[in-house]
C-alpha atoms as a PDB file:
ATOM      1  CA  UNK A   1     -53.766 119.065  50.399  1.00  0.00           C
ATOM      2  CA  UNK A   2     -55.869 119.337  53.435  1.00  0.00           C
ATOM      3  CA  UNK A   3     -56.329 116.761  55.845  1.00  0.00           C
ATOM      4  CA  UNK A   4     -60.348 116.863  55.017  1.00  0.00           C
ATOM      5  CA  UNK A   5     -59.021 116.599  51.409  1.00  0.00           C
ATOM      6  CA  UNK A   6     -57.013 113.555  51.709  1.00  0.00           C
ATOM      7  CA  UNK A   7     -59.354 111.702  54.239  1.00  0.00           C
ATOM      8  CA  UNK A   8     -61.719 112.074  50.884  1.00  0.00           C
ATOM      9  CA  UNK A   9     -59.699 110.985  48.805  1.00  0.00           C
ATOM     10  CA  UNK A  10     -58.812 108.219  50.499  1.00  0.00           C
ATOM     11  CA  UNK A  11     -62.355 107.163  50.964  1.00  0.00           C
ATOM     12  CA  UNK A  12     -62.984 107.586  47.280  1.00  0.00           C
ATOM     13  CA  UNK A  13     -60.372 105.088  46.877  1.00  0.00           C
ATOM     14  CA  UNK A  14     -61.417 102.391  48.927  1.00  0.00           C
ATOM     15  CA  UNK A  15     -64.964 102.511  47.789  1.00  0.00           C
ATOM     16  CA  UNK A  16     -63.603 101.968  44.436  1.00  0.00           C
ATOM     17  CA  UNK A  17     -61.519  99.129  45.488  1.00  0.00           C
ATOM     18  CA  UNK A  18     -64.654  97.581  46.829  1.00  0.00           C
ATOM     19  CA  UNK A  19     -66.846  98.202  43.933  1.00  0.00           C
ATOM     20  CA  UNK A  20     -64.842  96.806  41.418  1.00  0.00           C
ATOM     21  CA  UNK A  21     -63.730  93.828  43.839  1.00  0.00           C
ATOM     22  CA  UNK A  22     -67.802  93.239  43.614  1.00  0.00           C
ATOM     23  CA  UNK A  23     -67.580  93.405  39.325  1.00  0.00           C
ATOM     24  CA  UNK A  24     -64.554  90.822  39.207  1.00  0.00           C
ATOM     25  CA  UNK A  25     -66.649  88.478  41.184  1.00  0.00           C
ATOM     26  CA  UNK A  26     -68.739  88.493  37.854  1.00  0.00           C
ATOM     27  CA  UNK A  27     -71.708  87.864  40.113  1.00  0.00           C
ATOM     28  CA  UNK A  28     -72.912  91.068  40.534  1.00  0.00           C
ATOM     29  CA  UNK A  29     -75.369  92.901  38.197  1.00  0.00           C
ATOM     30  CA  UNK A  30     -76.716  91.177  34.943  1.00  0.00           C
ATOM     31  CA  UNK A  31     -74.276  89.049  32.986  1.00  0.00           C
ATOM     32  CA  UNK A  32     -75.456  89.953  29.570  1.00  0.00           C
ATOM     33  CA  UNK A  33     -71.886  89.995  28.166  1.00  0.00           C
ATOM     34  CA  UNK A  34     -71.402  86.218  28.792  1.00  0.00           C
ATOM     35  CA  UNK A  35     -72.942  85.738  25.495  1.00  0.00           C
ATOM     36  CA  UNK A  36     -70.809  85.680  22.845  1.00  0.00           C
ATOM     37  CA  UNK A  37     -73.136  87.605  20.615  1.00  0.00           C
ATOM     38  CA  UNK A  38     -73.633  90.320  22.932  1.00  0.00           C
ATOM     39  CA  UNK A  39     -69.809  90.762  23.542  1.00  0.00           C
ATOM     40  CA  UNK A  40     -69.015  90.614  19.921  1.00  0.00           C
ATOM     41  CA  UNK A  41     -71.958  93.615  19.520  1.00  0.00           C
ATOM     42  CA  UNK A  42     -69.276  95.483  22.237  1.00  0.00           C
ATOM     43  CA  UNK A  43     -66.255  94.602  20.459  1.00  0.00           C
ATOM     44  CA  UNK A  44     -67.196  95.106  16.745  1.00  0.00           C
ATOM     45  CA  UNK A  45     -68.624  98.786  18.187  1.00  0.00           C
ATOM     46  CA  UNK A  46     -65.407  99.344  20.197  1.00  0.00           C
ATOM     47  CA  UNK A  47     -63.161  98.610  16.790  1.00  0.00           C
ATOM     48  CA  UNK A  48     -65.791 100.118  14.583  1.00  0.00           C
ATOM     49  CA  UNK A  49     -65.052 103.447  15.835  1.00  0.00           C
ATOM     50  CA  UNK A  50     -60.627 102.840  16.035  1.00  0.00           C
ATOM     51  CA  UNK A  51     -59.682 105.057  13.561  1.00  0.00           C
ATOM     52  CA  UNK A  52     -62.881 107.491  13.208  1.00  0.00           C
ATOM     53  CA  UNK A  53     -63.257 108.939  16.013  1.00  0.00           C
ATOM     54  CA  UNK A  54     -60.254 107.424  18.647  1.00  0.00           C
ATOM     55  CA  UNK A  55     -57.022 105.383  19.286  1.00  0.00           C
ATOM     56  CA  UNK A  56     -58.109 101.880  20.640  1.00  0.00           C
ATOM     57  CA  UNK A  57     -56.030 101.060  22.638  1.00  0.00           C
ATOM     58  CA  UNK A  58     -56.901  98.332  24.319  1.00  0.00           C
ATOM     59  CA  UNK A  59     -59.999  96.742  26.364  1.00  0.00           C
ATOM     60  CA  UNK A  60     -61.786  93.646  28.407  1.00  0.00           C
ATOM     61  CA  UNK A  61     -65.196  93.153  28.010  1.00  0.00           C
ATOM     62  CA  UNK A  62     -66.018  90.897  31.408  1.00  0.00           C
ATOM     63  CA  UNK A  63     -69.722  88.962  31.723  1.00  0.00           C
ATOM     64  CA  UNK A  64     -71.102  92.086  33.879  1.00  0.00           C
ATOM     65  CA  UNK A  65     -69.194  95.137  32.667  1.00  0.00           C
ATOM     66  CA  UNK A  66     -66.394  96.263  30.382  1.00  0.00           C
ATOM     67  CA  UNK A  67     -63.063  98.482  30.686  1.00  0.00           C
ATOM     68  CA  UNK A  68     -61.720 100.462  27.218  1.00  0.00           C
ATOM     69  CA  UNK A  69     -58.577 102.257  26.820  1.00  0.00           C
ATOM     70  CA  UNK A  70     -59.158 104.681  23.776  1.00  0.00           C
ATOM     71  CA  UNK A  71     -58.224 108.468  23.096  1.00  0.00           C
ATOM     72  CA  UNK A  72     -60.409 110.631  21.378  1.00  0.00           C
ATOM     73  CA  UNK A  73     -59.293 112.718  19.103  1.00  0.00           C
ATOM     74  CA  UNK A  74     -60.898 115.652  19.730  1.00  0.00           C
ATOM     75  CA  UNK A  75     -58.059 118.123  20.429  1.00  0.00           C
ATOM     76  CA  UNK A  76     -58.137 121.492  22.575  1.00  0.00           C
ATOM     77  CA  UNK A  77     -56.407 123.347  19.863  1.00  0.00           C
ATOM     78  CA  UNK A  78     -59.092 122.301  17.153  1.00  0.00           C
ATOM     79  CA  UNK A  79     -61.576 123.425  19.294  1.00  0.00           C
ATOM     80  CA  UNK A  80     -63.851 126.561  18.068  1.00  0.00           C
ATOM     81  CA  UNK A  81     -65.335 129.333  19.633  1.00  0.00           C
ATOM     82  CA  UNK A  82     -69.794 129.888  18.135  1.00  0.00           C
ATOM     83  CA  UNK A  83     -71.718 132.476  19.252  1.00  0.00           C
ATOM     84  CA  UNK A  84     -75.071 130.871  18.791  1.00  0.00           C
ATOM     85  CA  UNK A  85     -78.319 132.477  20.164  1.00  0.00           C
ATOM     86  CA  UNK A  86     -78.567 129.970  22.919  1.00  0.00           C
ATOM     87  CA  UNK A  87     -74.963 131.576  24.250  1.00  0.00           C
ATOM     88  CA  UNK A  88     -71.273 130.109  23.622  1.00  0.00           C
ATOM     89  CA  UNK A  89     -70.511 126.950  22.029  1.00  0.00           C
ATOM     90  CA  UNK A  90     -67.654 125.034  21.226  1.00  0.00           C
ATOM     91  CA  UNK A  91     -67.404 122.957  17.640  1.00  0.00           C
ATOM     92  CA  UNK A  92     -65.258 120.813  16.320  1.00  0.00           C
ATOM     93  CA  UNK A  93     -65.030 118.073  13.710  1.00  0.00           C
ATOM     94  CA  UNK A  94     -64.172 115.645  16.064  1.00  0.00           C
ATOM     95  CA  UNK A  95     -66.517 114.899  18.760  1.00  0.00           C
ATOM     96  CA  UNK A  96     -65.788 114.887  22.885  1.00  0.00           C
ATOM     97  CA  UNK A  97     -66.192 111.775  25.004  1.00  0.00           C
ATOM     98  CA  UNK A  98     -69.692 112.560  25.849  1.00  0.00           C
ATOM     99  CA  UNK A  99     -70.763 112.215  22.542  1.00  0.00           C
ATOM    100  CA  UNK A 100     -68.762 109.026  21.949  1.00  0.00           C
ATOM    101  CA  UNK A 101     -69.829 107.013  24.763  1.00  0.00           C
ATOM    102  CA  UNK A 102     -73.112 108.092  23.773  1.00  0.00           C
ATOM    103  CA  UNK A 103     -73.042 106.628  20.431  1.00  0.00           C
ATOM    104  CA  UNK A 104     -71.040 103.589  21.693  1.00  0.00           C
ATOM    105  CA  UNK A 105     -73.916 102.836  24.438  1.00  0.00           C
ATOM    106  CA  UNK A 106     -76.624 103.593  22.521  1.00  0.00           C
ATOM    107  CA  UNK A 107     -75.945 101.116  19.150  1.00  0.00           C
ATOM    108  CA  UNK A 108     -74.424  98.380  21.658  1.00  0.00           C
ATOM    109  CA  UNK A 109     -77.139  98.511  23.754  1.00  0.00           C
ATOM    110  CA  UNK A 110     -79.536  98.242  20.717  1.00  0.00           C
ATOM    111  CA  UNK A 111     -77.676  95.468  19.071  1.00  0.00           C
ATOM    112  CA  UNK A 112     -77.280  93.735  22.509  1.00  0.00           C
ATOM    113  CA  UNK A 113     -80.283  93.536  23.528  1.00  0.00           C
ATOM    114  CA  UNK A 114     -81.895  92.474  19.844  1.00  0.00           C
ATOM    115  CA  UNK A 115     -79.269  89.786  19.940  1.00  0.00           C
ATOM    116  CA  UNK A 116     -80.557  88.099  22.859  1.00  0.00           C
ATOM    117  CA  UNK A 117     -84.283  89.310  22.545  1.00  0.00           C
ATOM    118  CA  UNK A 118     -84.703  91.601  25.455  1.00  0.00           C
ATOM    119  CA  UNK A 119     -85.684  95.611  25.632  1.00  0.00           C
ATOM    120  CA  UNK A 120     -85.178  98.106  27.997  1.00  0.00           C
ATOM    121  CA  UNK A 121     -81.896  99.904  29.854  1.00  0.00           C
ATOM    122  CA  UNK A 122     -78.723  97.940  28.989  1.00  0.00           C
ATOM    123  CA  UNK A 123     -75.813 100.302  30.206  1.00  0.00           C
ATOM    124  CA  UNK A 124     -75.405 102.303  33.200  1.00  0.00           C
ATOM    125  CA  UNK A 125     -76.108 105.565  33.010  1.00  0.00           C
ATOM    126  CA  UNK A 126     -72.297 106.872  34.216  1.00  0.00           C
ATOM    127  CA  UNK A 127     -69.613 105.862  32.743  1.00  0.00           C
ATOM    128  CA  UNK A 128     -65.891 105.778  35.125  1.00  0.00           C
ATOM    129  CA  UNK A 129     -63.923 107.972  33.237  1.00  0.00           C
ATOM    130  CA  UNK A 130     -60.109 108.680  33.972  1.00  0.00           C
ATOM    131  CA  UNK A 131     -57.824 111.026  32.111  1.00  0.00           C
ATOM    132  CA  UNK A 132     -54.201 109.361  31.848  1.00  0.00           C
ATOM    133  CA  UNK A 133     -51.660 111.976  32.503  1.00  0.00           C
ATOM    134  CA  UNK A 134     -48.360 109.881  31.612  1.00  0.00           C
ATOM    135  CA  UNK A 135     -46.935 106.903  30.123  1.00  0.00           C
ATOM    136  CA  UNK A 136     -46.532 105.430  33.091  1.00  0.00           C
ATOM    137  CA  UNK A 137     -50.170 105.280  34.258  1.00  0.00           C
ATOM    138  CA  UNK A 138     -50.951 104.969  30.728  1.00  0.00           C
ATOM    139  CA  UNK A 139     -49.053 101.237  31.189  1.00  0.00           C
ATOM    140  CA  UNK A 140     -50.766 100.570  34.456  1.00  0.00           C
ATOM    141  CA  UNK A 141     -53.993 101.182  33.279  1.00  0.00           C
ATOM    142  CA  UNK A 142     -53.690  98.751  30.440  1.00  0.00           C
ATOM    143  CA  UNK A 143     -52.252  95.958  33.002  1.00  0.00           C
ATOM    144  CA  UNK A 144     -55.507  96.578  34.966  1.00  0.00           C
ATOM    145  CA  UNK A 145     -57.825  96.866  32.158  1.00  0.00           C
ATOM    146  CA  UNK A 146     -55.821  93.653  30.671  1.00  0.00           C
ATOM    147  CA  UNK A 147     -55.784  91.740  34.201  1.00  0.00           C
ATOM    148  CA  UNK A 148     -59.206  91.740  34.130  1.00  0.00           C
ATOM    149  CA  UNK A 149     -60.080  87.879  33.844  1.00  0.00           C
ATOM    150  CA  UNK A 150     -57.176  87.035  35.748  1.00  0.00           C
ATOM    151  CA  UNK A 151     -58.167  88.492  38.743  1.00  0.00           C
ATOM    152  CA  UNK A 152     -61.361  87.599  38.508  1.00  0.00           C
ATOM    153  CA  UNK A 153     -59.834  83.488  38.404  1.00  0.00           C
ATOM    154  CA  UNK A 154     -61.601  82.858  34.450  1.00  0.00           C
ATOM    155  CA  UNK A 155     -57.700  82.896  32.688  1.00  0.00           C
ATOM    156  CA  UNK A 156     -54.432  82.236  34.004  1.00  0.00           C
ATOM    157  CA  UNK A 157     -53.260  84.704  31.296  1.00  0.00           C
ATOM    158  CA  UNK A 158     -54.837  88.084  29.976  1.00  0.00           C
ATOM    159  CA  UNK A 159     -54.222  86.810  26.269  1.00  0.00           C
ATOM    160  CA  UNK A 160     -56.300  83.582  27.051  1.00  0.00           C
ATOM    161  CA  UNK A 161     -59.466  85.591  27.530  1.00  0.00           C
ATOM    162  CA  UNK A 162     -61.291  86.104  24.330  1.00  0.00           C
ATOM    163  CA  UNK A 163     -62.870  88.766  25.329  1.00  0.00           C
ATOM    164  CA  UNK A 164     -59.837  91.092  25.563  1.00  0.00           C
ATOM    165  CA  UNK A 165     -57.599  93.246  22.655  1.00  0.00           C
ATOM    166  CA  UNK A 166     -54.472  95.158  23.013  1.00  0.00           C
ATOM    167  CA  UNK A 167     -53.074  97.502  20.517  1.00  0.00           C
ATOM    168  CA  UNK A 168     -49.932  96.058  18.865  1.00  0.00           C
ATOM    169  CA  UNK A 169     -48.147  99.005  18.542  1.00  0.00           C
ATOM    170  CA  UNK A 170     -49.190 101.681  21.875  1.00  0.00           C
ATOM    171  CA  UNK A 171     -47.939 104.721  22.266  1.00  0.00           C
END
């Protein structure tokens, strides 16, 4: 990697280290998901779709954001080639991230808000996505996701936070 490379890199991850030291301060940004009814809306939605259309794994829904461990199962060797008149396409019966986190943002944001009378934007546009590549990041991740509260001084434990859920048996 070139130096350039790595000096970006770098960067990248220090300005995430920063951003989400801002989140765990639970401070930042509007703190919607303090209320029980709005994080249940986020849970139900997150466990509503284990099973249909991903593997929940495991997640932490915090007062001012939320972290989700799931895999889709939208495979590359299900994946279909269309030739539709608008150019290539892909199909499949399962549907890409995209399309999830579209679905799971749009009805949480709808029941959210209803639940505590408000309208307008709810979510952040962009989502941080991160492909895990091994079992090993796979169990870091979790511990992060997991750590949440604990970091941010609300539990002395992960498991005493309601707002959190682990998969009993993870791959």
């Amino acid at each position: 990697m070139e130096e350039h490379e790595q000096r970006l890199l770098e960067f990248g991850r220090k300005w995430f280290v920063k951003f989400e030291d801002i989140l765990h301060k639970t401070e930042a940004g509007p703190a919607w998901l303090n209320d029980d009814r709005v994080a249940k809306v986020v849970a139900d939605a997150l466990h509503y779709r284990d099973g249909n259309v991903y593997r929940l794994d495991a997640y932490c829904i915090m007062p001012n954001h939320v972290h989700a461990v799931f895999a889709p199962f939208l495979t590359a060797e299900e994946l279909r080639q269309v030739l539709l008149h608008e150019g290539l396409r892909f199909i499949s019966k399962n549907p890409p991230l995209d399309r999830i986190m579209k679905s799971l943002k749009g009805y949480s944001a709808w029941e959210a808000n209803g639940a505590i009378g408000r309208r307008g934007a709810f979510w952040q546009r962009e989502s941080y996505d991160h492909v895990v590549r091994d079992n090993t990041e796979f169990d870091r991740i979790v511990k992060y996701v997991l750590n949440n509260p604990v970091k941010a001084g609300l539990v002395k434990e992960w498991q005493g936070w309601k707002w959190s859920y682990r998969r009993e048996s993870v791959p």
